[in-house]
PDB file of N, CA and C in Angstrom:
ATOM      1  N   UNK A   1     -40.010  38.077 111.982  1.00  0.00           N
ATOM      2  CA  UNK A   1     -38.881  37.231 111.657  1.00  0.00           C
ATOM      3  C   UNK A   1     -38.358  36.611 112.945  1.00  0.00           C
ATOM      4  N   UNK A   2     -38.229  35.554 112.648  1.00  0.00           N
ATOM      5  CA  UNK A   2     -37.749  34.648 113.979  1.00  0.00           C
ATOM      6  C   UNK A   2     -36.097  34.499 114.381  1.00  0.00           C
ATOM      7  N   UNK A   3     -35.527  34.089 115.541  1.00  0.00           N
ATOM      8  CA  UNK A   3     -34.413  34.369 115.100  1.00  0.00           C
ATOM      9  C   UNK A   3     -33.920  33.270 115.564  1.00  0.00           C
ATOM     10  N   UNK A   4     -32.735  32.142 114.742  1.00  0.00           N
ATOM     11  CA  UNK A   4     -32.286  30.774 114.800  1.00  0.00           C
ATOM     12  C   UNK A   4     -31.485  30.790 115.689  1.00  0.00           C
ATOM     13  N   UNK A   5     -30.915  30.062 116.607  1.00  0.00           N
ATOM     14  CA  UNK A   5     -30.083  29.803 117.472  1.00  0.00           C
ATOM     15  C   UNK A   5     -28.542  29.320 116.629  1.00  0.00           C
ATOM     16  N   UNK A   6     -27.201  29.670 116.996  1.00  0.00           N
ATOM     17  CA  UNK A   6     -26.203  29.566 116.546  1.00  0.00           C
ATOM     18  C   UNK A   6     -25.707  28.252 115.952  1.00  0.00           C
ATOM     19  N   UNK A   7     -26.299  26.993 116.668  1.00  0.00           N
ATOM     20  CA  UNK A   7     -26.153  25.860 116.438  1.00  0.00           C
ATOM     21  C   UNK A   7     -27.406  25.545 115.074  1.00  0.00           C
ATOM     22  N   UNK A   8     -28.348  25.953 115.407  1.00  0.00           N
ATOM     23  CA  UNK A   8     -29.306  25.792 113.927  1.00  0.00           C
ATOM     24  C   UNK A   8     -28.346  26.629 112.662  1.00  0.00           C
ATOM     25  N   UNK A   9     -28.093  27.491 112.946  1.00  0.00           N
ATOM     26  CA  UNK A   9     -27.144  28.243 112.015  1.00  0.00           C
ATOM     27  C   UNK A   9     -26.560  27.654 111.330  1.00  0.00           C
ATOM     28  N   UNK A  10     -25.142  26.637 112.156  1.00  0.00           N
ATOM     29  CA  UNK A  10     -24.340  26.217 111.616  1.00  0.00           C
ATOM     30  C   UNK A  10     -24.721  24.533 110.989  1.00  0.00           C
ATOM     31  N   UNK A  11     -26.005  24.634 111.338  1.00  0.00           N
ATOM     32  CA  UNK A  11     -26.559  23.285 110.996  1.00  0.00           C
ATOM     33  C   UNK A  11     -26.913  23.562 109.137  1.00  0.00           C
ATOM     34  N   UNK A  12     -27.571  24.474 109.495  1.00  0.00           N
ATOM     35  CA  UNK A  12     -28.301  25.460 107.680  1.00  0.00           C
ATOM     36  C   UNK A  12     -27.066  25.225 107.060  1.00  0.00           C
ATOM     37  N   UNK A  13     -26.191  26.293 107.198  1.00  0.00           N
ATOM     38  CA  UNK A  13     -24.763  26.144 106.421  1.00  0.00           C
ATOM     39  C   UNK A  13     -24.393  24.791 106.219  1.00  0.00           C
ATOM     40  N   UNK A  14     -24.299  24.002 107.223  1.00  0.00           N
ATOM     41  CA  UNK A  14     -23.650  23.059 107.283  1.00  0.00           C
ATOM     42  C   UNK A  14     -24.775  22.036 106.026  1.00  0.00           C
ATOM     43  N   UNK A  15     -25.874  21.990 106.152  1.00  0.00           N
ATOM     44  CA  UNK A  15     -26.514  21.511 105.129  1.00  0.00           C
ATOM     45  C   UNK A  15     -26.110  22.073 103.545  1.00  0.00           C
ATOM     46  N   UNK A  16     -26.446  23.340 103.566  1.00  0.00           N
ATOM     47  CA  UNK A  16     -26.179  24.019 102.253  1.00  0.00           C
ATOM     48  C   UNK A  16     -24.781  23.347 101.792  1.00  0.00           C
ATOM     49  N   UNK A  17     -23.547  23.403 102.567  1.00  0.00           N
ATOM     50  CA  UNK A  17     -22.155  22.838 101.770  1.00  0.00           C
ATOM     51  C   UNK A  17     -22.277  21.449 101.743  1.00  0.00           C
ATOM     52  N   UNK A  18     -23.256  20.790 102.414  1.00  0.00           N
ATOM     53  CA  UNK A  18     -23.315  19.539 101.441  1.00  0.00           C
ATOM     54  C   UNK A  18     -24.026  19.373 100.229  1.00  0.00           C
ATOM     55  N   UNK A  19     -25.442  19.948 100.124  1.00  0.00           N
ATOM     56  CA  UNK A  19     -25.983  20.301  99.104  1.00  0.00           C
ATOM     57  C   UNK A  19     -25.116  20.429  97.914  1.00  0.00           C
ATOM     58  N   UNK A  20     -24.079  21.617  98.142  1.00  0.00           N
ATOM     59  CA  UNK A  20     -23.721  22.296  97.204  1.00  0.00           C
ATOM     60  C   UNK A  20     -21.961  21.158  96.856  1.00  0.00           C
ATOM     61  N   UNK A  21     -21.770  20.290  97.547  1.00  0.00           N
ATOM     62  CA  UNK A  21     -20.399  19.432  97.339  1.00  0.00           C
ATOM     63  C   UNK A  21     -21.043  18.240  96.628  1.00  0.00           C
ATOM     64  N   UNK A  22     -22.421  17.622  96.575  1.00  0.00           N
ATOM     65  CA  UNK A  22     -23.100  16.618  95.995  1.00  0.00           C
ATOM     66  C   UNK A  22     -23.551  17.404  94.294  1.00  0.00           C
ATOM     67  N   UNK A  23     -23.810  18.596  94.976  1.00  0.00           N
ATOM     68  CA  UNK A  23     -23.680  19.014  93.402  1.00  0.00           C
ATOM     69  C   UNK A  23     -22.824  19.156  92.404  1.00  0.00           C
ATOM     70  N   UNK A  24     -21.596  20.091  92.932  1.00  0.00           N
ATOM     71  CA  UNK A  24     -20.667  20.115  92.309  1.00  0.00           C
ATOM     72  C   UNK A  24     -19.522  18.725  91.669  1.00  0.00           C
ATOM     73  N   UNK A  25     -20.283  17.949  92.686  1.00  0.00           N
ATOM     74  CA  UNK A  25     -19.288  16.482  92.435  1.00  0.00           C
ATOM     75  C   UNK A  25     -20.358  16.138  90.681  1.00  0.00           C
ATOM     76  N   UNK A  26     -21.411  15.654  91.155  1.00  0.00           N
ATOM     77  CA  UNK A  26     -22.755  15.544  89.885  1.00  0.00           C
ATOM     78  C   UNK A  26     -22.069  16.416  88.655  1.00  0.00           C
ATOM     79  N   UNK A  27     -21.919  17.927  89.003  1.00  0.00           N
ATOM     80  CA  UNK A  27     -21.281  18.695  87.704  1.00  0.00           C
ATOM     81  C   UNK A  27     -19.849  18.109  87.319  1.00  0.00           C
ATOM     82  N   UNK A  28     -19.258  17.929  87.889  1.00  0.00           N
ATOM     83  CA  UNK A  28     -17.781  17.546  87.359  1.00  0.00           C
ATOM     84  C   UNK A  28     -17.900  16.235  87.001  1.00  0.00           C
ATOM     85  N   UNK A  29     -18.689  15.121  87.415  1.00  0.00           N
ATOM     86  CA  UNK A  29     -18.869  13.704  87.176  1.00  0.00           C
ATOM     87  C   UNK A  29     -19.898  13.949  85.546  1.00  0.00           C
ATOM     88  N   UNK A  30     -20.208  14.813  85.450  1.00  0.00           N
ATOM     89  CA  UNK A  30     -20.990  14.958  84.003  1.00  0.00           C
ATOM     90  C   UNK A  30     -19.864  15.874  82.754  1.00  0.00           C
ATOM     91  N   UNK A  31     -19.522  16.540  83.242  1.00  0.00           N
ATOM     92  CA  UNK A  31     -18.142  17.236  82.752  1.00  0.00           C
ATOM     93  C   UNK A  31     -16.959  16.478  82.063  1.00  0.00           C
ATOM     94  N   UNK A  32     -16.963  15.880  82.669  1.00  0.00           N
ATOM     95  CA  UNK A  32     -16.097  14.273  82.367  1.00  0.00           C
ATOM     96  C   UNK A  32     -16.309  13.361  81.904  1.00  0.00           C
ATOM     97  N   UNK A  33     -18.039  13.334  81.982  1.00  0.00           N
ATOM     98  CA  UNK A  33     -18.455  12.393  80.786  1.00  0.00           C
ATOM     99  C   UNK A  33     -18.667  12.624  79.709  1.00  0.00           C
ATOM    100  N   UNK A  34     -18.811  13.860  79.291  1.00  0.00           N
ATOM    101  CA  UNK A  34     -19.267  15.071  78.334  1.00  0.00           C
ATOM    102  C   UNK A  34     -17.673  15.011  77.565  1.00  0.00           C
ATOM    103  N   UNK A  35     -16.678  14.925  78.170  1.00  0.00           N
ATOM    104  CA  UNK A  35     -15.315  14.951  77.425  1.00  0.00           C
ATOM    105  C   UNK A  35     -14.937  13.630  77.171  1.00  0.00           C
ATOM    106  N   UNK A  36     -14.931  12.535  77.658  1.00  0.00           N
ATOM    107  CA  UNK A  36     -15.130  11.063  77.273  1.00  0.00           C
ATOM    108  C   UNK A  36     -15.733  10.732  76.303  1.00  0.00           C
ATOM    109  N   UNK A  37     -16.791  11.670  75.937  1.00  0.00           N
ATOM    110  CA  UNK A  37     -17.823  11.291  74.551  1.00  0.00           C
ATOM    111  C   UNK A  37     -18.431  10.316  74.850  1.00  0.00           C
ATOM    112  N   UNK A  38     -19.325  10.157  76.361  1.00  0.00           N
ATOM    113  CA  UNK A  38     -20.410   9.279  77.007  1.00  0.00           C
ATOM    114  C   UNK A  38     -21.684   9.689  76.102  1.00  0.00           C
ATOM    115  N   UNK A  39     -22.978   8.469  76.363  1.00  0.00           N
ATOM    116  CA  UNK A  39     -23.563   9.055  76.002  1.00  0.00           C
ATOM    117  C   UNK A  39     -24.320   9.789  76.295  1.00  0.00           C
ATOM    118  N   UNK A  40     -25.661  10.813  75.735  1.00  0.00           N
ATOM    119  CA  UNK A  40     -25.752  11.800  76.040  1.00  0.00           C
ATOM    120  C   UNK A  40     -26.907  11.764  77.069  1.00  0.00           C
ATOM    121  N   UNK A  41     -27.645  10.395  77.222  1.00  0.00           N
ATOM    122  CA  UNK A  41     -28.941  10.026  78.417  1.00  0.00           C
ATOM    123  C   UNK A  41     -28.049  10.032  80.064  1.00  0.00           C
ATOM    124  N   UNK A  42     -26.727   9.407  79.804  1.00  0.00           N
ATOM    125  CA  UNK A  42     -26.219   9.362  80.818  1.00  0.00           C
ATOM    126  C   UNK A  42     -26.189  11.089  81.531  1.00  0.00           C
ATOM    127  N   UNK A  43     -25.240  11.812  80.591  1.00  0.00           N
ATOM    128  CA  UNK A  43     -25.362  12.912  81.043  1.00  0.00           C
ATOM    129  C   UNK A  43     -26.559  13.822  81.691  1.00  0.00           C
ATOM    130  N   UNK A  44     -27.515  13.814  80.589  1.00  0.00           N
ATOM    131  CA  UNK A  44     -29.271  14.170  80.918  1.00  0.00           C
ATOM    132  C   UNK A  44     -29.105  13.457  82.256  1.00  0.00           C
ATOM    133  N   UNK A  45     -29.417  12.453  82.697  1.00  0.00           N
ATOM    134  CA  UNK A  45     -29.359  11.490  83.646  1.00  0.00           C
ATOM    135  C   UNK A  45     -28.946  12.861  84.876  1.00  0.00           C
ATOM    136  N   UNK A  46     -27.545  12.757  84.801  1.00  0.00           N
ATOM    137  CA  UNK A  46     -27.067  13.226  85.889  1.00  0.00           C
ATOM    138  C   UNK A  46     -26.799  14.690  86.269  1.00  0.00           C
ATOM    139  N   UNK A  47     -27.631  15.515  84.917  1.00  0.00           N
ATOM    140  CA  UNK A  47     -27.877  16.916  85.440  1.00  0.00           C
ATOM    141  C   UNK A  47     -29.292  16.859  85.445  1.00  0.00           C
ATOM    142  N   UNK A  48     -30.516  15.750  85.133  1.00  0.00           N
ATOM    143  CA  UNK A  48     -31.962  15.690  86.259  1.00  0.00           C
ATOM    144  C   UNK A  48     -31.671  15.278  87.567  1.00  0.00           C
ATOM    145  N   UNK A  49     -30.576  14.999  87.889  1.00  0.00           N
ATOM    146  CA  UNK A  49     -30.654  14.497  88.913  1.00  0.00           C
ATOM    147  C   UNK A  49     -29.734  15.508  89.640  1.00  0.00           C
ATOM    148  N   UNK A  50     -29.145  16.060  89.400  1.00  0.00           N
ATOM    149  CA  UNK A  50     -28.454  17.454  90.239  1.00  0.00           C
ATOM    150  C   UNK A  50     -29.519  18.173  90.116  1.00  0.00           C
ATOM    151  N   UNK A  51     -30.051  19.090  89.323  1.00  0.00           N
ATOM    152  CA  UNK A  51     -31.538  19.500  89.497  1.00  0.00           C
ATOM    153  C   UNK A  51     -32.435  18.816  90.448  1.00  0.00           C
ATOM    154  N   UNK A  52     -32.360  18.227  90.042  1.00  0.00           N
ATOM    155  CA  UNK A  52     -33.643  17.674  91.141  1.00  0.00           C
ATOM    156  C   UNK A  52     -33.273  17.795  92.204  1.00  0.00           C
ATOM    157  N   UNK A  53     -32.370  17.081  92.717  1.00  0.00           N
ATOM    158  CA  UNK A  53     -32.219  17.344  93.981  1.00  0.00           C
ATOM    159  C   UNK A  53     -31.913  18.702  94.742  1.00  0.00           C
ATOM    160  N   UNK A  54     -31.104  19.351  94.322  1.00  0.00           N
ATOM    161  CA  UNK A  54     -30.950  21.119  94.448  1.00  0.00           C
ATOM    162  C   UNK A  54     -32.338  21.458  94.670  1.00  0.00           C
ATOM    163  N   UNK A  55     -32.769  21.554  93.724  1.00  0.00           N
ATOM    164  CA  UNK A  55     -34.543  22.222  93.952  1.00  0.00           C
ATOM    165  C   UNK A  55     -34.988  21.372  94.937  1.00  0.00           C
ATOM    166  N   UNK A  56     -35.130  20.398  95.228  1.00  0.00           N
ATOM    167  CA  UNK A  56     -36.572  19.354  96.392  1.00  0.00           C
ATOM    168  C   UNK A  56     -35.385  19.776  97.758  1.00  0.00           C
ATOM    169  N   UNK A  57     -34.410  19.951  97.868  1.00  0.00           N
ATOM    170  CA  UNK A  57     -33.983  20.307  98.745  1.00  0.00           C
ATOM    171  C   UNK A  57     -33.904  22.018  99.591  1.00  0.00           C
ATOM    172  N   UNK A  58     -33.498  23.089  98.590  1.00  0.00           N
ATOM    173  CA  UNK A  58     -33.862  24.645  98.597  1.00  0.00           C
ATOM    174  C   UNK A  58     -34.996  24.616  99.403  1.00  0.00           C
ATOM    175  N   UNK A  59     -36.499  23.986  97.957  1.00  0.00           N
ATOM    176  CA  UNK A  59     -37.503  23.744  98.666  1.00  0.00           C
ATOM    177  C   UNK A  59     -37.716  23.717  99.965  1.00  0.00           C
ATOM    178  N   UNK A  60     -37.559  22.751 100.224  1.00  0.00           N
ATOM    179  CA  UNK A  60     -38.065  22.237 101.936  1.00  0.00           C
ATOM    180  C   UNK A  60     -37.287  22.635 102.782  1.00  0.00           C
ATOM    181  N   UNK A  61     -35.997  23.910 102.399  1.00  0.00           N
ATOM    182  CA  UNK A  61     -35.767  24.353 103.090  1.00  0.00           C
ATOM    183  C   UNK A  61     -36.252  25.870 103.306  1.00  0.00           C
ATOM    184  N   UNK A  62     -36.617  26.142 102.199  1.00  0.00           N
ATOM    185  CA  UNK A  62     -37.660  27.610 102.222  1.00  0.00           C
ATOM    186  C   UNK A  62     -38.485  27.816 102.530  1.00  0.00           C
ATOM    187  N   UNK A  63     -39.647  26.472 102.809  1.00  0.00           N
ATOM    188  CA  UNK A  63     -40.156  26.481 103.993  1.00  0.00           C
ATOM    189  C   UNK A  63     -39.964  26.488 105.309  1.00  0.00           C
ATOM    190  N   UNK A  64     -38.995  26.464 105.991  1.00  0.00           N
ATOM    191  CA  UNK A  64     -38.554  26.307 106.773  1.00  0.00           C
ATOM    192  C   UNK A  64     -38.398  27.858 107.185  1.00  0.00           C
ATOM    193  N   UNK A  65     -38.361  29.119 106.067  1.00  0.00           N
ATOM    194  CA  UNK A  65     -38.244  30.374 106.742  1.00  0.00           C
ATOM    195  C   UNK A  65     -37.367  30.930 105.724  1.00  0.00           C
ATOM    196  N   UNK A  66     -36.757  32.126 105.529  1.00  0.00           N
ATOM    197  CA  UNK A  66     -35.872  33.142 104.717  1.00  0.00           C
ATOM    198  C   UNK A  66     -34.381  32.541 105.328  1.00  0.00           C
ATOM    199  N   UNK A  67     -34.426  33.091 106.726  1.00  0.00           N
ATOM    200  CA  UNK A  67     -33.023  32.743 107.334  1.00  0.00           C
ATOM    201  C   UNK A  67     -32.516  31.794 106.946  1.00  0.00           C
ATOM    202  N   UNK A  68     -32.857  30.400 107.360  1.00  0.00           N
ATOM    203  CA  UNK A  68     -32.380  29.173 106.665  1.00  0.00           C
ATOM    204  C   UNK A  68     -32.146  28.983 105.022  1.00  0.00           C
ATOM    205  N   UNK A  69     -33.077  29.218 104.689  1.00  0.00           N
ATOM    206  CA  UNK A  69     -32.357  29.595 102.912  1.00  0.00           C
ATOM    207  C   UNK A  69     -31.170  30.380 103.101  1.00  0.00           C
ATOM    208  N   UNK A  70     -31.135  31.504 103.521  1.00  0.00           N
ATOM    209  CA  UNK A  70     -30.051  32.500 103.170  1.00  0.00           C
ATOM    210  C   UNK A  70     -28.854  31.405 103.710  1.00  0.00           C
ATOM    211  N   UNK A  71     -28.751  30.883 104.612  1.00  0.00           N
ATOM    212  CA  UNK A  71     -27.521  29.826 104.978  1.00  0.00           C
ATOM    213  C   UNK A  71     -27.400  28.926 104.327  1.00  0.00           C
ATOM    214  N   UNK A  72     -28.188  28.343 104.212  1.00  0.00           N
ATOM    215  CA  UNK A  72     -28.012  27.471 103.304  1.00  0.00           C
ATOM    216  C   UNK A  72     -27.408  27.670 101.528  1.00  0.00           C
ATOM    217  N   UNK A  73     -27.828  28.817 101.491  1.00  0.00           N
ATOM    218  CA  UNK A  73     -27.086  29.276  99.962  1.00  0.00           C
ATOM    219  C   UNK A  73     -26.040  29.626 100.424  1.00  0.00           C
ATOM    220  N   UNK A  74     -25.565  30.443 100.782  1.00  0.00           N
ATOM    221  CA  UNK A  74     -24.237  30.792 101.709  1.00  0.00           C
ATOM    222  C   UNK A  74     -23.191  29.751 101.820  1.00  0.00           C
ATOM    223  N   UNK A  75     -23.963  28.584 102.235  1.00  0.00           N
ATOM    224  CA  UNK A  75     -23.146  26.977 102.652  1.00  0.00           C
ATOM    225  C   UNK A  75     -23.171  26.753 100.884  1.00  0.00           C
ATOM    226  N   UNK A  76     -23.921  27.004 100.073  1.00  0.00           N
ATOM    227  CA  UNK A  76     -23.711  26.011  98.599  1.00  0.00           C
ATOM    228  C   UNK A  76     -23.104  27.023  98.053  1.00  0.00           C
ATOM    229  N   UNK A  77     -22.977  28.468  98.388  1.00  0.00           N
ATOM    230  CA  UNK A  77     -21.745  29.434  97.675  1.00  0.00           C
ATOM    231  C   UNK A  77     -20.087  29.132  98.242  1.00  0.00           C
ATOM    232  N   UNK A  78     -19.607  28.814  99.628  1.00  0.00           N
ATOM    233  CA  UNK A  78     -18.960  28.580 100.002  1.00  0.00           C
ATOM    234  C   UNK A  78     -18.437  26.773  99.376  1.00  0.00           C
ATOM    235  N   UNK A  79     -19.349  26.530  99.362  1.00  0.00           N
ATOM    236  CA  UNK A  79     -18.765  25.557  98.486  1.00  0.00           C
ATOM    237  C   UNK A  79     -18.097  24.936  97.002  1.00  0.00           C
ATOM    238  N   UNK A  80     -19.288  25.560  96.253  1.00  0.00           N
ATOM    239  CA  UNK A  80     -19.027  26.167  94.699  1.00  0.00           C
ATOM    240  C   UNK A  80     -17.151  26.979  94.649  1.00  0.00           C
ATOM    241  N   UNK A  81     -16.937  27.628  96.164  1.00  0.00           N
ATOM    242  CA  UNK A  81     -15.690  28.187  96.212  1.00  0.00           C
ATOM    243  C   UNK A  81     -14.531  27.390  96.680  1.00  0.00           C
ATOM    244  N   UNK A  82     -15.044  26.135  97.507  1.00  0.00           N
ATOM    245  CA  UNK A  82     -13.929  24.983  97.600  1.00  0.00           C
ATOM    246  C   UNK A  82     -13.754  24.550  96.785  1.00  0.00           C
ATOM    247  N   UNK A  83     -14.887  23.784  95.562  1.00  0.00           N
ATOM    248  CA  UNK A  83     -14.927  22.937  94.570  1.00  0.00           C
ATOM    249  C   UNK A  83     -13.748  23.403  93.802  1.00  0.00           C
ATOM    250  N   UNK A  84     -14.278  24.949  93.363  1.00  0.00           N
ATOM    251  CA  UNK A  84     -13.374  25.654  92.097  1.00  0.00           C
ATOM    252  C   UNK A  84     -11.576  25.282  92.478  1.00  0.00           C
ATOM    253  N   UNK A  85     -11.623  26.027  93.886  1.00  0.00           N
ATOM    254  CA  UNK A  85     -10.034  25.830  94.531  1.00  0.00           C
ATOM    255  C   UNK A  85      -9.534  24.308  94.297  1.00  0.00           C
ATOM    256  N   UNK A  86     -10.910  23.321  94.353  1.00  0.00           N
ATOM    257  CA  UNK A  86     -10.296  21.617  94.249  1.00  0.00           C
ATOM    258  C   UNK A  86      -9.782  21.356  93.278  1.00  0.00           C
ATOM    259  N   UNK A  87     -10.093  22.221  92.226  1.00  0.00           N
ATOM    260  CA  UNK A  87     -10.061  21.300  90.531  1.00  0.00           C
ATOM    261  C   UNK A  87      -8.906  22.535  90.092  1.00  0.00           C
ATOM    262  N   UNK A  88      -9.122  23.766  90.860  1.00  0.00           N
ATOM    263  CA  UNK A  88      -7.882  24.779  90.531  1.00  0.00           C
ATOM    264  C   UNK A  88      -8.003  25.517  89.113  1.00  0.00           C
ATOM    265  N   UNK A  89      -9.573  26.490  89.209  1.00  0.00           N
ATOM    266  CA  UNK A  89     -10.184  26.976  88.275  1.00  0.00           C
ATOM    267  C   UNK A  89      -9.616  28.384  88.500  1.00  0.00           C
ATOM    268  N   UNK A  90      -9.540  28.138  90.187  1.00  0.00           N
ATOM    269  CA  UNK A  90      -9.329  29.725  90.496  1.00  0.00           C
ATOM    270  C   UNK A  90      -7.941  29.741  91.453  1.00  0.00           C
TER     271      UNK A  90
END
């Protein structure tokens, strides 16, 4: 196991909470269309496309090694925990 330098660190994280703020925006922007009574391709639409991107991104970062995943989820859990605080779930 290799070991990342502090600045790659905060780079991982720092990726993961964007990851995870493009997502959560995608979920609430579908959430809202879902209560609007949009229709339902739009929605499909924009949870293939939060999927998708989540996965092609994880991806190519799991290649990249274990460590970097683990930050990077870390950065899209820490975020999932701003989001909630944004909309005031929790």
């Amino acid at each position: 196991m290799s070991v990342i330098n502090p600045i790659e660190a905060v780079i991982w994280l720092a990726l993961g909470m964007l990851l995870g703020a493009h997502y959560f925006f995608l979920l609430h922007r579908a959430v809202s269309l879902l209560a609007s009574h949009a229709t339902a391709i739009r929605i499909v639409l924009l949870s293939l496309i939060r999927f998708g991107v989540a996965l092609t991104v994880f991806w190519i970062i799991a290649l990249q090694g274990a460590l970097p995943l683990l930050l990077a989820l870390l950065g899209f859990v820490v975020a999932r925990h701003l989001a909630q605080r944004l909309i005031g779930v929790v």
